[in-house]
Protein backbone atom coordinates (compact mmCIF):
# COMPACT_ATOMS: atom_id res chain seq x y z
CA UNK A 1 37.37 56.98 3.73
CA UNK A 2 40.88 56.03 3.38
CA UNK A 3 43.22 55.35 5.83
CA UNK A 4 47.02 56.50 6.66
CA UNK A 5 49.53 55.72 8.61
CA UNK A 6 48.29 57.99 11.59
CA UNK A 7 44.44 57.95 10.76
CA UNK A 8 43.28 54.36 11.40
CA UNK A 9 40.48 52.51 12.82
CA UNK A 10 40.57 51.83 16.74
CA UNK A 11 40.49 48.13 16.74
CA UNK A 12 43.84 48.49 14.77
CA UNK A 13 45.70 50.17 18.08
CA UNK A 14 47.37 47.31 19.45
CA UNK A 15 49.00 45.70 16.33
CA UNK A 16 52.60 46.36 15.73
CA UNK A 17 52.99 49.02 13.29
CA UNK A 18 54.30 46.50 10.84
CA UNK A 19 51.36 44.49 10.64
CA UNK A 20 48.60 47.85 11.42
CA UNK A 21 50.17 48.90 8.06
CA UNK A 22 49.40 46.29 5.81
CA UNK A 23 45.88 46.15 7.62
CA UNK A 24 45.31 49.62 6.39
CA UNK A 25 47.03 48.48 2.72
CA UNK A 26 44.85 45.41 2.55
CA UNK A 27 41.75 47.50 4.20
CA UNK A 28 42.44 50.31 1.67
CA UNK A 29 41.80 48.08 -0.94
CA UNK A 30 38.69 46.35 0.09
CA UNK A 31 36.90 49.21 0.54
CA UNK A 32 38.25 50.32 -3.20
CA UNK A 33 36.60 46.90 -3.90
CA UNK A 34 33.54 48.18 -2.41
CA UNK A 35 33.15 46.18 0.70
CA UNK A 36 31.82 47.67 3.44
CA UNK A 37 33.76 49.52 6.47
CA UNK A 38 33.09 47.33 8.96
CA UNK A 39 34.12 43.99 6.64
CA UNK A 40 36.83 45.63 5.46
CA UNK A 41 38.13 46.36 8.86
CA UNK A 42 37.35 42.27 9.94
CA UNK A 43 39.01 40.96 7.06
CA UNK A 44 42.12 43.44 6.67
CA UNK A 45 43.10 42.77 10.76
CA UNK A 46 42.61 38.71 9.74
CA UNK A 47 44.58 38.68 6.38
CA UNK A 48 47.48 41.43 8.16
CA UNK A 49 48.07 39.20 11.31
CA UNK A 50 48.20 36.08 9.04
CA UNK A 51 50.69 37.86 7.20
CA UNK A 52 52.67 38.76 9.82
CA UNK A 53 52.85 35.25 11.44
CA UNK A 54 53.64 33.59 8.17
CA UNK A 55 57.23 36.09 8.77
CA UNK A 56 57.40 35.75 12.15
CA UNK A 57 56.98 38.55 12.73
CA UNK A 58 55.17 40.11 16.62
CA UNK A 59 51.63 40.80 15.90
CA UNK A 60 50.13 42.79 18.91
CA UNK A 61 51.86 45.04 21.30
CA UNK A 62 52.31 43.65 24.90
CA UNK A 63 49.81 45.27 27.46
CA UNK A 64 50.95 46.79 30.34
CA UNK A 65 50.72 45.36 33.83
């Protein structure tokens, strides 16, 4: 099952919508690949956050207190 913009797995929530949407590219694509949800899931959230560090960019959303 793909995944959009606005359908998207829970563990995904708290990233900034930057780096939730190249989860779900990079996610997308493994499961094309034929990995597994779960794995795809793991590894997309890794490679994204990576991604978004390497351009400085915030990678989770701040919790409130």
């Amino acid at each position: 099952m793909p995944w959009t913009k606005k359908d998207y797995p829970q563990s995904m929530k708290n990233l900034m919508a930057p780096v939730r949407n190249k989860a779900i590219d990079i996610a997308n694509a493994l499961l094309n690949e034929g990995y597994e949800e779960g794995r795809a899931i793991a590894i997309a959230t890794s490679k994204a956050e990576e991604w978004g560090e390497n351009r400085g960019k915030k990678i989770r959303k701040d919790k409130a207190s």
